[in-house]
N, C-alpha and C. Protein backbone atom coordinates (compact mmCIF):
# COMPACT_ATOMS: atom_id res chain seq x y z
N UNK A 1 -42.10 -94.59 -53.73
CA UNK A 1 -42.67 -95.91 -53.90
C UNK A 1 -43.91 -96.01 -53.03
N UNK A 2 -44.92 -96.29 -53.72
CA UNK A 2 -46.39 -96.46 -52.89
C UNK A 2 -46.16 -97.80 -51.78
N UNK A 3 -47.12 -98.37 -51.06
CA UNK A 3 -47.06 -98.93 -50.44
C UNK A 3 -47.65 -100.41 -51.06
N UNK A 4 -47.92 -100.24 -52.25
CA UNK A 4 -48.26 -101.74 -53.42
C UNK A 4 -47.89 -102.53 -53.24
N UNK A 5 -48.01 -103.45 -53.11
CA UNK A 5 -47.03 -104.87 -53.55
C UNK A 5 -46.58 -104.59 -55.29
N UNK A 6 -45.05 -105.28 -55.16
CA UNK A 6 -44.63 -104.75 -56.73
C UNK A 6 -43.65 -106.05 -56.52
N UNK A 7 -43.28 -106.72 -58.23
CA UNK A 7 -42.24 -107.59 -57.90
C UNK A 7 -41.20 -106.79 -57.85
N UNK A 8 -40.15 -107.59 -57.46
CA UNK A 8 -38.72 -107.34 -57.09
C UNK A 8 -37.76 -108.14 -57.88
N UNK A 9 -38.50 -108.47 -59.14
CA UNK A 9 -37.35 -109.94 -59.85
C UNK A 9 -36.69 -109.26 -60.71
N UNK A 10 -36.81 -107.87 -61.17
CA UNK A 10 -35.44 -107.09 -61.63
C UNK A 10 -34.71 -106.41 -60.85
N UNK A 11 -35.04 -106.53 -59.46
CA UNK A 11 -34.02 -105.44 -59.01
C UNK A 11 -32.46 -106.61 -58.04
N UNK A 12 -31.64 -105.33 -58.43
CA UNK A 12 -30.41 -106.71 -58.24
C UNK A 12 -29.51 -106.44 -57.04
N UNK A 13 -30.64 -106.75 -56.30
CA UNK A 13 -30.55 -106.84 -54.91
C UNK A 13 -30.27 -108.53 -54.28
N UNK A 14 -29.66 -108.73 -53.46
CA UNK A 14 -29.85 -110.63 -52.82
C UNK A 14 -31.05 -110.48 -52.34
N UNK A 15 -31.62 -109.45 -51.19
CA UNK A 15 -32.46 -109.09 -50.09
C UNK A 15 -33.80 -108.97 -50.90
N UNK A 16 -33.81 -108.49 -51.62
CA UNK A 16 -34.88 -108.36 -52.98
C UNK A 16 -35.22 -109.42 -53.56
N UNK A 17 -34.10 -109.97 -53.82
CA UNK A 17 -34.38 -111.41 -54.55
C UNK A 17 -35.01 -112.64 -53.54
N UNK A 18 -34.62 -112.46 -52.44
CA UNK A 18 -35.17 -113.63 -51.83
C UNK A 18 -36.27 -113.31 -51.11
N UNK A 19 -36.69 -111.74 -51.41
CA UNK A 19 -37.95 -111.96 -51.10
C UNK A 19 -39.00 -111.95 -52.58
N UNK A 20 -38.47 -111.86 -53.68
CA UNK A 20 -39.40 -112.20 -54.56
C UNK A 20 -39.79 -113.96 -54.83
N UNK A 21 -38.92 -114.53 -53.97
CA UNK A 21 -38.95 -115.90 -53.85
C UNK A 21 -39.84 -116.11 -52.97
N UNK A 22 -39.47 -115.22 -51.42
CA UNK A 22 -39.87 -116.18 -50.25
C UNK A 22 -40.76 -115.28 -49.35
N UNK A 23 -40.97 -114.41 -50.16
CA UNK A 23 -41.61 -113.13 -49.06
C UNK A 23 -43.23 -113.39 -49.23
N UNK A 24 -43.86 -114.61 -49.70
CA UNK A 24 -45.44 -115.02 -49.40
C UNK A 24 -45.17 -115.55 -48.09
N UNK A 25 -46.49 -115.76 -47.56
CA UNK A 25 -46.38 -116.59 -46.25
C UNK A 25 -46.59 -117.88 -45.86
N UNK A 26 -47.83 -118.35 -47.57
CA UNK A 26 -47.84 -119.63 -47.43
C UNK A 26 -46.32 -120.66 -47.87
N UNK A 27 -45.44 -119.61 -48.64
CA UNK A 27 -44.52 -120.24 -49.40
C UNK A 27 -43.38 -121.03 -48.07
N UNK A 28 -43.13 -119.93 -46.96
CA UNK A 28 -42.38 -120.11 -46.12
C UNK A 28 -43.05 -121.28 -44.59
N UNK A 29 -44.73 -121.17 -44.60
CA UNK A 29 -45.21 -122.32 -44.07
C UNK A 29 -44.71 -123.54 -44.66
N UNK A 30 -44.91 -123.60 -46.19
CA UNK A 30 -44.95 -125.13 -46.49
C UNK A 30 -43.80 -125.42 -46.33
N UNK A 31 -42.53 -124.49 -46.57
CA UNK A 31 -41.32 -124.66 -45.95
C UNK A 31 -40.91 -125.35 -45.02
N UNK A 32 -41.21 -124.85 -43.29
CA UNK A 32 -41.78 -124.95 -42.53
C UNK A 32 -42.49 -126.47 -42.37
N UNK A 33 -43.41 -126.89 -43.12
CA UNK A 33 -44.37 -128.25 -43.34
C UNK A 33 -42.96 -129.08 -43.83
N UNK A 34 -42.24 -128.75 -45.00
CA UNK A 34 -41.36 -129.77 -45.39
C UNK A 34 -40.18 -130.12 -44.45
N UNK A 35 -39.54 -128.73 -43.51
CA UNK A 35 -38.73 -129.83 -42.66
C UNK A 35 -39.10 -130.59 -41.54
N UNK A 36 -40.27 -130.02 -41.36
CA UNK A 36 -40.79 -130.84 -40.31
C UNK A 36 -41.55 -132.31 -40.96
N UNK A 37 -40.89 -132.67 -42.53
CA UNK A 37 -41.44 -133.93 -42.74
C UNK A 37 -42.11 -133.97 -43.58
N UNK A 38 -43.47 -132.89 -43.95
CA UNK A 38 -44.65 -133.00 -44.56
C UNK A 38 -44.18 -132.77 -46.29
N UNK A 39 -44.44 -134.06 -46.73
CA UNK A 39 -44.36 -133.66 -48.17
C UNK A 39 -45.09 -134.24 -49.28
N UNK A 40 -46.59 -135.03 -48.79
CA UNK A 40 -47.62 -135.29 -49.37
C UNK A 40 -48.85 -133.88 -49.63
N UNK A 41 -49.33 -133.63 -50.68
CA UNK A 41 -50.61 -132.37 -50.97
C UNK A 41 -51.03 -132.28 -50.21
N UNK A 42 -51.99 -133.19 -49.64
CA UNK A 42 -53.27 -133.81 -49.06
C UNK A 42 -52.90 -133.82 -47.45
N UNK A 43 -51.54 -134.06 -47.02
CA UNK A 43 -50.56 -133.47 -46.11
C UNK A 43 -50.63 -132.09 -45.36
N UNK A 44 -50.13 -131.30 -46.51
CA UNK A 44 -49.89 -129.80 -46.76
C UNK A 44 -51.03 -128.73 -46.28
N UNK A 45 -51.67 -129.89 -47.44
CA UNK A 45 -53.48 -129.07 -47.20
C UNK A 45 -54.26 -129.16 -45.86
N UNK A 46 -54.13 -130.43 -45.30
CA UNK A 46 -55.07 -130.72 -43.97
C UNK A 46 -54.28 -129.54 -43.03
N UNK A 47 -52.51 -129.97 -42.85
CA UNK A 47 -52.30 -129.00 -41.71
C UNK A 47 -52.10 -127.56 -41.89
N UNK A 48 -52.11 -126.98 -42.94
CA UNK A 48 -51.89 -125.64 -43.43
C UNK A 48 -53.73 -125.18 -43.44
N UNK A 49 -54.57 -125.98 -43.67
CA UNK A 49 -55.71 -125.39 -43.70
C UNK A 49 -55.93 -124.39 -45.32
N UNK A 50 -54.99 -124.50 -46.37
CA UNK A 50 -55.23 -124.21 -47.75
C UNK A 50 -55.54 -124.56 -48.04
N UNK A 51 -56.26 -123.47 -49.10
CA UNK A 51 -57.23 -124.32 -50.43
C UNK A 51 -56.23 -124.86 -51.77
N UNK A 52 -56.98 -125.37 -52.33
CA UNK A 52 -56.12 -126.51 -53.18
C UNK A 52 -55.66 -125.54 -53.95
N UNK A 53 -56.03 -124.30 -54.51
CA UNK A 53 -55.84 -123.74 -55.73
C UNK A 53 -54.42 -122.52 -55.30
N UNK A 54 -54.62 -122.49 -53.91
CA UNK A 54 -53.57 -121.81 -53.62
C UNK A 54 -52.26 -122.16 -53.42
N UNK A 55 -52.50 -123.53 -53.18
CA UNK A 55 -51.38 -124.73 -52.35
C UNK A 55 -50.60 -125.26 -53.78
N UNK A 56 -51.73 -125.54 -54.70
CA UNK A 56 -51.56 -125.60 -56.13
C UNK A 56 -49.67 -124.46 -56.40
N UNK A 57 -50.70 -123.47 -56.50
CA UNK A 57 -49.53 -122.73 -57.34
C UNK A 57 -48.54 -122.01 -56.40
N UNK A 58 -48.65 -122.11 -55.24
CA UNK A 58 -47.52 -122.14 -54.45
C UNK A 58 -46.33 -123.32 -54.34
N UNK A 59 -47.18 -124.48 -54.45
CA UNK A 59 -46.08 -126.13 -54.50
C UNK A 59 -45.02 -125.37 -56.28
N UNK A 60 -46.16 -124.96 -57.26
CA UNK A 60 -45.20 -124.83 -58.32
C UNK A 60 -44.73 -124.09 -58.12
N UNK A 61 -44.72 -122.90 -57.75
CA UNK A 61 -43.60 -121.58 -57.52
C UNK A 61 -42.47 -122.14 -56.86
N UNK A 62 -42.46 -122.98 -55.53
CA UNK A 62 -41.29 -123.51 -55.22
C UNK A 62 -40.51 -124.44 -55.79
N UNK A 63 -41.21 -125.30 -56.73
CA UNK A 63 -40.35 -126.38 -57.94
C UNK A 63 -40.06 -125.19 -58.92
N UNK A 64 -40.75 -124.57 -59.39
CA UNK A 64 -39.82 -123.38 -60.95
C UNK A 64 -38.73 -122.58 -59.87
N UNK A 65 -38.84 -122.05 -58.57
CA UNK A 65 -37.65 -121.71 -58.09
C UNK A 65 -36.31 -122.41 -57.68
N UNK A 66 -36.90 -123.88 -57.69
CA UNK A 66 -35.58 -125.08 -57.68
C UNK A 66 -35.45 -125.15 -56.07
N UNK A 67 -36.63 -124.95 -55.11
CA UNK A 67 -36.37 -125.27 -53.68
C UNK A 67 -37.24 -126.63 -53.42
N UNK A 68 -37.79 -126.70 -54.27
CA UNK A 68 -38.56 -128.46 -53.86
C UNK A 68 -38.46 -129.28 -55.51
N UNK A 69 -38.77 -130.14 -55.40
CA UNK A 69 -38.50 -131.06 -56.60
C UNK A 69 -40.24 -132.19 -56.27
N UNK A 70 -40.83 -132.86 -57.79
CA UNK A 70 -41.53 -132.95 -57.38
C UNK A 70 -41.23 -134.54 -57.61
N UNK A 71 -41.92 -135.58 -57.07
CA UNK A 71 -41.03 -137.09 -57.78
C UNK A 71 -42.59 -138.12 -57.84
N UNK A 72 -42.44 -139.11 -57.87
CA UNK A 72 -43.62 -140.35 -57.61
C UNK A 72 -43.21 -140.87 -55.96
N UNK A 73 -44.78 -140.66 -54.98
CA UNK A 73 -44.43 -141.12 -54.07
C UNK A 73 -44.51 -142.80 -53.97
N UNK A 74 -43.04 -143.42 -53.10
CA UNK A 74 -42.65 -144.69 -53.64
C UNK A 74 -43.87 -145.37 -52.66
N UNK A 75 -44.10 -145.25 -52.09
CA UNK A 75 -45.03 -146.06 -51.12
C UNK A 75 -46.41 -146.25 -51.79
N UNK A 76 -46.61 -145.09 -52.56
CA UNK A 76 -48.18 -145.03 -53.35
C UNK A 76 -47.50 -144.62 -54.72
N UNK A 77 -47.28 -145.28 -55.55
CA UNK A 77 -47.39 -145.00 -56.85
C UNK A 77 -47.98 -144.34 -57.92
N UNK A 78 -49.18 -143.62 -56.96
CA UNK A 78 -50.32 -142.91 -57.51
C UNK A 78 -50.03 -141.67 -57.34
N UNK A 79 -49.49 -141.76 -56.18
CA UNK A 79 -49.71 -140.59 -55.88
C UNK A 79 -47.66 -139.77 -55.69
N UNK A 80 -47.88 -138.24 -55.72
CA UNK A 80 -46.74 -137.06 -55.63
C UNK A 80 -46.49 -136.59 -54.31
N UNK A 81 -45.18 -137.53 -54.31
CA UNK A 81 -44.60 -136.16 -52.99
C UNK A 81 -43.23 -134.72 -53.33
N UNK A 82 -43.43 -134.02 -52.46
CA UNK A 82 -42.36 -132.70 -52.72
C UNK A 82 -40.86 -133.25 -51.75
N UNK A 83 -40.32 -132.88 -52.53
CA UNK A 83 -38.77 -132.92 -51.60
C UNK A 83 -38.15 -131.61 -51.97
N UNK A 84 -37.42 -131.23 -50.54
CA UNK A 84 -36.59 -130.25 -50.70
C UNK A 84 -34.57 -130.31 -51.07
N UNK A 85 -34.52 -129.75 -52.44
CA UNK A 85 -33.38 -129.97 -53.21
C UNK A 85 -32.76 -129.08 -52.20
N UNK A 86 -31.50 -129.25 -52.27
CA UNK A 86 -30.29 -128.66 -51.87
C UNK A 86 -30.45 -126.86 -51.79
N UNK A 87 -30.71 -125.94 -52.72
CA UNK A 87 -31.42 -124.92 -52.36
C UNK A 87 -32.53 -124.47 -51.51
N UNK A 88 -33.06 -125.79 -51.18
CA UNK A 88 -34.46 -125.80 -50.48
C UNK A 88 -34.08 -125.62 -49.06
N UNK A 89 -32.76 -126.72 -49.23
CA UNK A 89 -32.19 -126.86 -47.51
C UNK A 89 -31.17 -126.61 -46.99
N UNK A 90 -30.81 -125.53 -48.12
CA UNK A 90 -29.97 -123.78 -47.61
C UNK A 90 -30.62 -122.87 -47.03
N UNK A 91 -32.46 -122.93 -47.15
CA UNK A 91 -33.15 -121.76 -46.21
C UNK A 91 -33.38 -122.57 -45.37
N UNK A 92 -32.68 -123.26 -44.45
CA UNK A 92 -32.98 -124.27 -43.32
C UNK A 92 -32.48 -122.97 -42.11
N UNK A 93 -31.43 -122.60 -42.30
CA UNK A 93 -30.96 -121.50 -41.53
C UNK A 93 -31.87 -120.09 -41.16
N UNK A 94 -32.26 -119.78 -42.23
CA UNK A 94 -33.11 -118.80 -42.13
C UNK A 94 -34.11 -119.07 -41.69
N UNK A 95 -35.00 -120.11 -41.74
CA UNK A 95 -36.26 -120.48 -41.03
C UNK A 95 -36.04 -121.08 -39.14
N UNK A 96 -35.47 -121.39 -38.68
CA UNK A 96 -34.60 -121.31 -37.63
C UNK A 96 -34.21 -120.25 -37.11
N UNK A 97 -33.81 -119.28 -37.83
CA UNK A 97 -33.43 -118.15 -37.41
C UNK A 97 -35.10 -117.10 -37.31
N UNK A 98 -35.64 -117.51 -38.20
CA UNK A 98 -36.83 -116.98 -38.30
C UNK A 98 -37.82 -117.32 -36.67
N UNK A 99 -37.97 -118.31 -36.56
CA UNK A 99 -38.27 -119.68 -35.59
C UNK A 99 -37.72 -118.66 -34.56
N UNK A 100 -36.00 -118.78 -34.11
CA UNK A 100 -35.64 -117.93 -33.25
C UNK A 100 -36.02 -116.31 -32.75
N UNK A 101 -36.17 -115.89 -33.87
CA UNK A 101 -36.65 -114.42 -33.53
C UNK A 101 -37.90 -114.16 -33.11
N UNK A 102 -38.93 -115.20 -33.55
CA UNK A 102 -40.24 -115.25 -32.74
C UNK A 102 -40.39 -115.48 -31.23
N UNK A 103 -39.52 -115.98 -31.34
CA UNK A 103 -39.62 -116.90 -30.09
C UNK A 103 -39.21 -116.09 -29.15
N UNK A 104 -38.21 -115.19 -29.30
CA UNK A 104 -37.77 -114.09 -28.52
C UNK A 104 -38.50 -112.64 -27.74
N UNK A 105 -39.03 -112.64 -29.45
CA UNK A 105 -40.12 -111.20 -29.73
C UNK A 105 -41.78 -111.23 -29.71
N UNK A 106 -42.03 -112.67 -29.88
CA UNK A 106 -43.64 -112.44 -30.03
C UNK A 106 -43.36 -113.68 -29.25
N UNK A 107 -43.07 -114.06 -27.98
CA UNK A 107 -42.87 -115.46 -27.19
C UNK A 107 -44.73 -115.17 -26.44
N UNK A 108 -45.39 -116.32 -26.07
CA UNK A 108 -45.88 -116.68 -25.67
C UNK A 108 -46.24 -116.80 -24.12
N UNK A 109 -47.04 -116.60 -23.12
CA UNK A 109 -46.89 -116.70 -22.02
C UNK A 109 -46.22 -117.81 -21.24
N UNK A 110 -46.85 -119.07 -22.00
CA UNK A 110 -46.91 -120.21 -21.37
C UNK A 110 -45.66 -120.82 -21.96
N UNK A 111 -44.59 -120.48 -22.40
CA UNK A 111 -43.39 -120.85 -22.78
C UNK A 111 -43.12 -121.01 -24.39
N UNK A 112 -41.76 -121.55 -24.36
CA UNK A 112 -41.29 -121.66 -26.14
C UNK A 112 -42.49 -122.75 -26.66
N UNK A 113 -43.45 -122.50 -28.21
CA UNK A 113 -44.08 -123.26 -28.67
C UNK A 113 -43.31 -124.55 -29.26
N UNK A 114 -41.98 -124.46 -28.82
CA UNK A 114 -41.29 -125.45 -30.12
C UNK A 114 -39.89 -125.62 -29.02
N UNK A 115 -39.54 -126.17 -28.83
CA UNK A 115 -38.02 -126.69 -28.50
C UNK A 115 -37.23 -127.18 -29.75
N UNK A 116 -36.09 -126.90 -29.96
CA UNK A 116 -35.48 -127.53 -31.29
C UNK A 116 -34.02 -128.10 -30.53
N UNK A 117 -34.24 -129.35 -30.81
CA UNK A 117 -33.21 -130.42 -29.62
C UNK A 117 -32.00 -131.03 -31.24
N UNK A 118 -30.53 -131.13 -30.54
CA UNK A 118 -30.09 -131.84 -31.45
C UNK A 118 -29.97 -133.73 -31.21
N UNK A 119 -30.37 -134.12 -32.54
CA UNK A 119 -31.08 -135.35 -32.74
C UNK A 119 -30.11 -136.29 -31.71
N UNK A 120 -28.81 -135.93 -31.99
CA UNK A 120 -27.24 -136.59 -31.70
C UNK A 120 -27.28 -136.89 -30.42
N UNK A 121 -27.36 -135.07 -29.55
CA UNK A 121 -26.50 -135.27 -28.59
C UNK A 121 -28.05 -134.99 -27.80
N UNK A 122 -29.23 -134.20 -28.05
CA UNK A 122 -30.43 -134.24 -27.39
C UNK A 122 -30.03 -132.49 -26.54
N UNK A 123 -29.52 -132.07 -26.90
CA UNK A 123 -28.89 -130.75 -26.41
C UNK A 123 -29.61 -130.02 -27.51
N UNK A 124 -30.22 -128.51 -26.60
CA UNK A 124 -31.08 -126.85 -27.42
C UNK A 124 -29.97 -126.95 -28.74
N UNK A 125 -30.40 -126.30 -29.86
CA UNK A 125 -29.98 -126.00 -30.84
C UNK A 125 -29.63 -124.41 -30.21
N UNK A 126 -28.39 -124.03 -30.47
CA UNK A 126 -27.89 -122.46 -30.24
C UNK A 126 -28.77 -121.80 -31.31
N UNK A 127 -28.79 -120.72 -31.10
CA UNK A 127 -28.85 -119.58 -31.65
C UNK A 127 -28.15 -119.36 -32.77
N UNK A 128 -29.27 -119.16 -34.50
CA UNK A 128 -28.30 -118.12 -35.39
C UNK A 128 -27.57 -117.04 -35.05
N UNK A 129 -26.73 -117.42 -35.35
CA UNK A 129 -25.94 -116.26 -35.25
C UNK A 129 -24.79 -115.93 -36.30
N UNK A 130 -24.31 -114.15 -36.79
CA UNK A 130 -23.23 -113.56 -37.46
C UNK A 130 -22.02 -113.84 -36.94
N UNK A 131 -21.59 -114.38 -37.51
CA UNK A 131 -20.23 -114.78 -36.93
C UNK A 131 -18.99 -114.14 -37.88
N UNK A 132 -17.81 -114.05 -37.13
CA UNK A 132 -16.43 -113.19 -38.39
C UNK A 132 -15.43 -114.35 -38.56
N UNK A 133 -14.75 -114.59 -39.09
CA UNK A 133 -13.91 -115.08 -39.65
C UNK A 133 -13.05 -115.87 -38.31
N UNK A 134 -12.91 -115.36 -37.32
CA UNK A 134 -12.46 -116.04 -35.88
C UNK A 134 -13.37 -116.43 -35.00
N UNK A 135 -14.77 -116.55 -35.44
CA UNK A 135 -16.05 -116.60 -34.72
C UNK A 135 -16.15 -115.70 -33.19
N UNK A 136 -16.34 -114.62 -33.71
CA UNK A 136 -16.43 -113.38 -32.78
C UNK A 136 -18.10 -112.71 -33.59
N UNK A 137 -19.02 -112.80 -32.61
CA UNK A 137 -20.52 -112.72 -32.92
C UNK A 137 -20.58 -111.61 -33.44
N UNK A 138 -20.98 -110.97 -34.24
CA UNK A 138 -21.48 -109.49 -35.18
C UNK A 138 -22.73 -109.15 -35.15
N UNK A 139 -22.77 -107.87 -35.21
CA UNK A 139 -24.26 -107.31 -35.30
C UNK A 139 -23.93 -106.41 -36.31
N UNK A 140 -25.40 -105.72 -36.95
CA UNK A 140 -25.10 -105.12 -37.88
C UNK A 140 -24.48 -103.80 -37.46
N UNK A 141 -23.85 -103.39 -36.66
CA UNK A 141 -23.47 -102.45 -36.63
C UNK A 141 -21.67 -102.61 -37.00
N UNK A 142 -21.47 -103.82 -36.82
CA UNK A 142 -20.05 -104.30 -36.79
C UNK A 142 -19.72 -104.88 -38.09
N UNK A 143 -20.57 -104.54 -39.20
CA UNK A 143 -20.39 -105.57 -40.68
C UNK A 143 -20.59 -104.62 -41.85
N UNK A 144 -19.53 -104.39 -42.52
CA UNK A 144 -19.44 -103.45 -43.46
C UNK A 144 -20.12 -104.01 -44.90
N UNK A 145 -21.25 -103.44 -45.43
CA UNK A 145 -21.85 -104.15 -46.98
C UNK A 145 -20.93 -103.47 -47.84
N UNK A 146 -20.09 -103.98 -48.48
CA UNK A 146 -19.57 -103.11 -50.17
C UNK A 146 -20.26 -103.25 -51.27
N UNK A 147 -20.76 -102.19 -51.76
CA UNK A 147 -21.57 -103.00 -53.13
C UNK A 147 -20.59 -102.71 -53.97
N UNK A 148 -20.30 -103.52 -55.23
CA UNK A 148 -19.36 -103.72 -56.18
C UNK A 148 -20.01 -102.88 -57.63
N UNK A 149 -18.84 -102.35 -58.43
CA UNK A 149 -19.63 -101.37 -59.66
C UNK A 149 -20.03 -102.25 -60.53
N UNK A 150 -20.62 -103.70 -60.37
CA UNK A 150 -21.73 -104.44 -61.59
C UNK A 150 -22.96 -104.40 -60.71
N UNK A 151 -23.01 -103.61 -59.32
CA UNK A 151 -24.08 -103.96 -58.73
C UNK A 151 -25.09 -102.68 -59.45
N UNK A 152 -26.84 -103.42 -59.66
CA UNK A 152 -27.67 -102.47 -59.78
C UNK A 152 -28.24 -100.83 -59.45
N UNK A 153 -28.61 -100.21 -59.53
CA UNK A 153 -29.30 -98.82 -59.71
C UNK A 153 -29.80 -98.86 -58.20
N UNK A 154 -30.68 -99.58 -57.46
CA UNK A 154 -31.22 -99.37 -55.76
C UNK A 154 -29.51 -99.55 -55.18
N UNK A 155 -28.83 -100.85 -55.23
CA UNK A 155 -27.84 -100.45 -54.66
C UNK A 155 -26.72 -99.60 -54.56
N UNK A 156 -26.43 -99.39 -55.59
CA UNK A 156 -25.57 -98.27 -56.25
C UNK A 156 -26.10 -96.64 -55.45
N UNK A 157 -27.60 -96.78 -55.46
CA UNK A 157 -28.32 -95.46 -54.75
C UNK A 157 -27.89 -95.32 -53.55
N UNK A 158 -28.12 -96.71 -53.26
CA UNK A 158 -28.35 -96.85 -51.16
C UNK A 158 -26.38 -96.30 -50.76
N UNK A 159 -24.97 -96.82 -51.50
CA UNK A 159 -24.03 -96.72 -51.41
C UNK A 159 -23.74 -95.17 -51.34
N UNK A 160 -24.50 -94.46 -52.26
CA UNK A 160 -24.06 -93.10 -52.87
C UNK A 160 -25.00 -92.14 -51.29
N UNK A 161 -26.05 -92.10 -50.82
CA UNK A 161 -26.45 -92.00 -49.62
C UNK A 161 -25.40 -92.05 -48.92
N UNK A 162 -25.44 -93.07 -48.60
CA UNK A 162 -24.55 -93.34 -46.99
C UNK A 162 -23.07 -92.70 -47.62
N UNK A 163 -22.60 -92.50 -48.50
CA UNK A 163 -21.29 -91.71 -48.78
C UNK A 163 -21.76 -90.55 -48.09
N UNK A 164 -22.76 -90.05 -48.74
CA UNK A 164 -23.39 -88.48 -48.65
C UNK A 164 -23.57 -88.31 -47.41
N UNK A 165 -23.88 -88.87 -46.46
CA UNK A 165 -24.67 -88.69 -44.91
C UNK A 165 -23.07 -88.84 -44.03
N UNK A 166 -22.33 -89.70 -44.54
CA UNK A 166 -20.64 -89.65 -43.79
C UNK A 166 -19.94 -88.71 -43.93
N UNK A 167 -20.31 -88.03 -45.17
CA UNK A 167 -19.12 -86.68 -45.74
C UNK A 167 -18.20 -87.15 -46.70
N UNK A 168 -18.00 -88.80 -47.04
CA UNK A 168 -17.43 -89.07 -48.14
C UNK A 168 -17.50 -88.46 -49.68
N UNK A 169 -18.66 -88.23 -49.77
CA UNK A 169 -18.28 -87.78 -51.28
C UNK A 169 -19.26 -86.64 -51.37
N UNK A 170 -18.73 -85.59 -52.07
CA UNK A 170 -19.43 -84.26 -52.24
C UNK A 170 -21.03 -84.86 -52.76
């Protein structure tokens, strides 16, 4: 595989799939813009610094993927705001977690750019984290993937490997 950009919307992967969704960068800013509130264009555009034509067909890529919805904003009747549907604010975790790993790895001299406080109690938001079934923290070294025989041709590959490299299967 060259180093191209190529889609990924046949391959039947989760990891694949959500990055043929989410793997732009403006897609996961405006993300980003919407939980922090922002869900007017004109919004989007001033603090993202995009051009309209890009912001354009990025707002639709996230309504045809069913993570924002688009409605009449009630305050201006003229005018469209974006809301994020219930799929939208299932990648709430991942962007947080995203949020977290920066913050760790590419941190800043002058401290965290962002504190994330809970609203309730005014207490740090913990850390994403893998958790097991008794909430005992996991890393990937501790989490077994099974791929199942309706799964696709890359996974089915990646399974038949790692047999091969263990000594499982001739």
């Amino acid at each position: 595989m060259s180093g191209a950009r190529r889609s990924f919307a046949g391959v039947d992967c989760a990891v694949a799939q959500a990055i043929e969704q989410m793997g732009d960068p403006w897609i996961l800013l405006i993300l980003r813009c919407q939980f922090q509130g922002i869900k007017r264009f004109d919004d989007f555009q001033g603090h993202l610094q995009i051009s309209t034509s890009v912001l354009t067909d990025r707002l639709r890529r996230l309504v045809q993927a069913g993570l924002l919805r688009k409605e009449q904003d009630q305050q201006d009747k003229r005018g469209t705001v974006y809301l994020l549907t219930e799929k939208g604010m299932d990648f709430y975790p991942v962007m947080i977690a995203l949020h977290q790993w920066s913050e760790r790895w590419e941190a800043r001299e002058g401290g965290p750019r962002l504190e994330l406080l809970d609203k309730q109690s005014g207490e740090p938001v913990r850390d994403v984290r893998v958790l097991s079934q008794d909430y005992r923290e996991l890393s990937a070294r501790d989490v077994l993937a099974l791929v199942d025989d309706q799964s696709g041709e890359m996974m089915q590959d990646i399974q038949e490997r790692l047999k091969r490299r263990r000594g499982d299967a001739a």
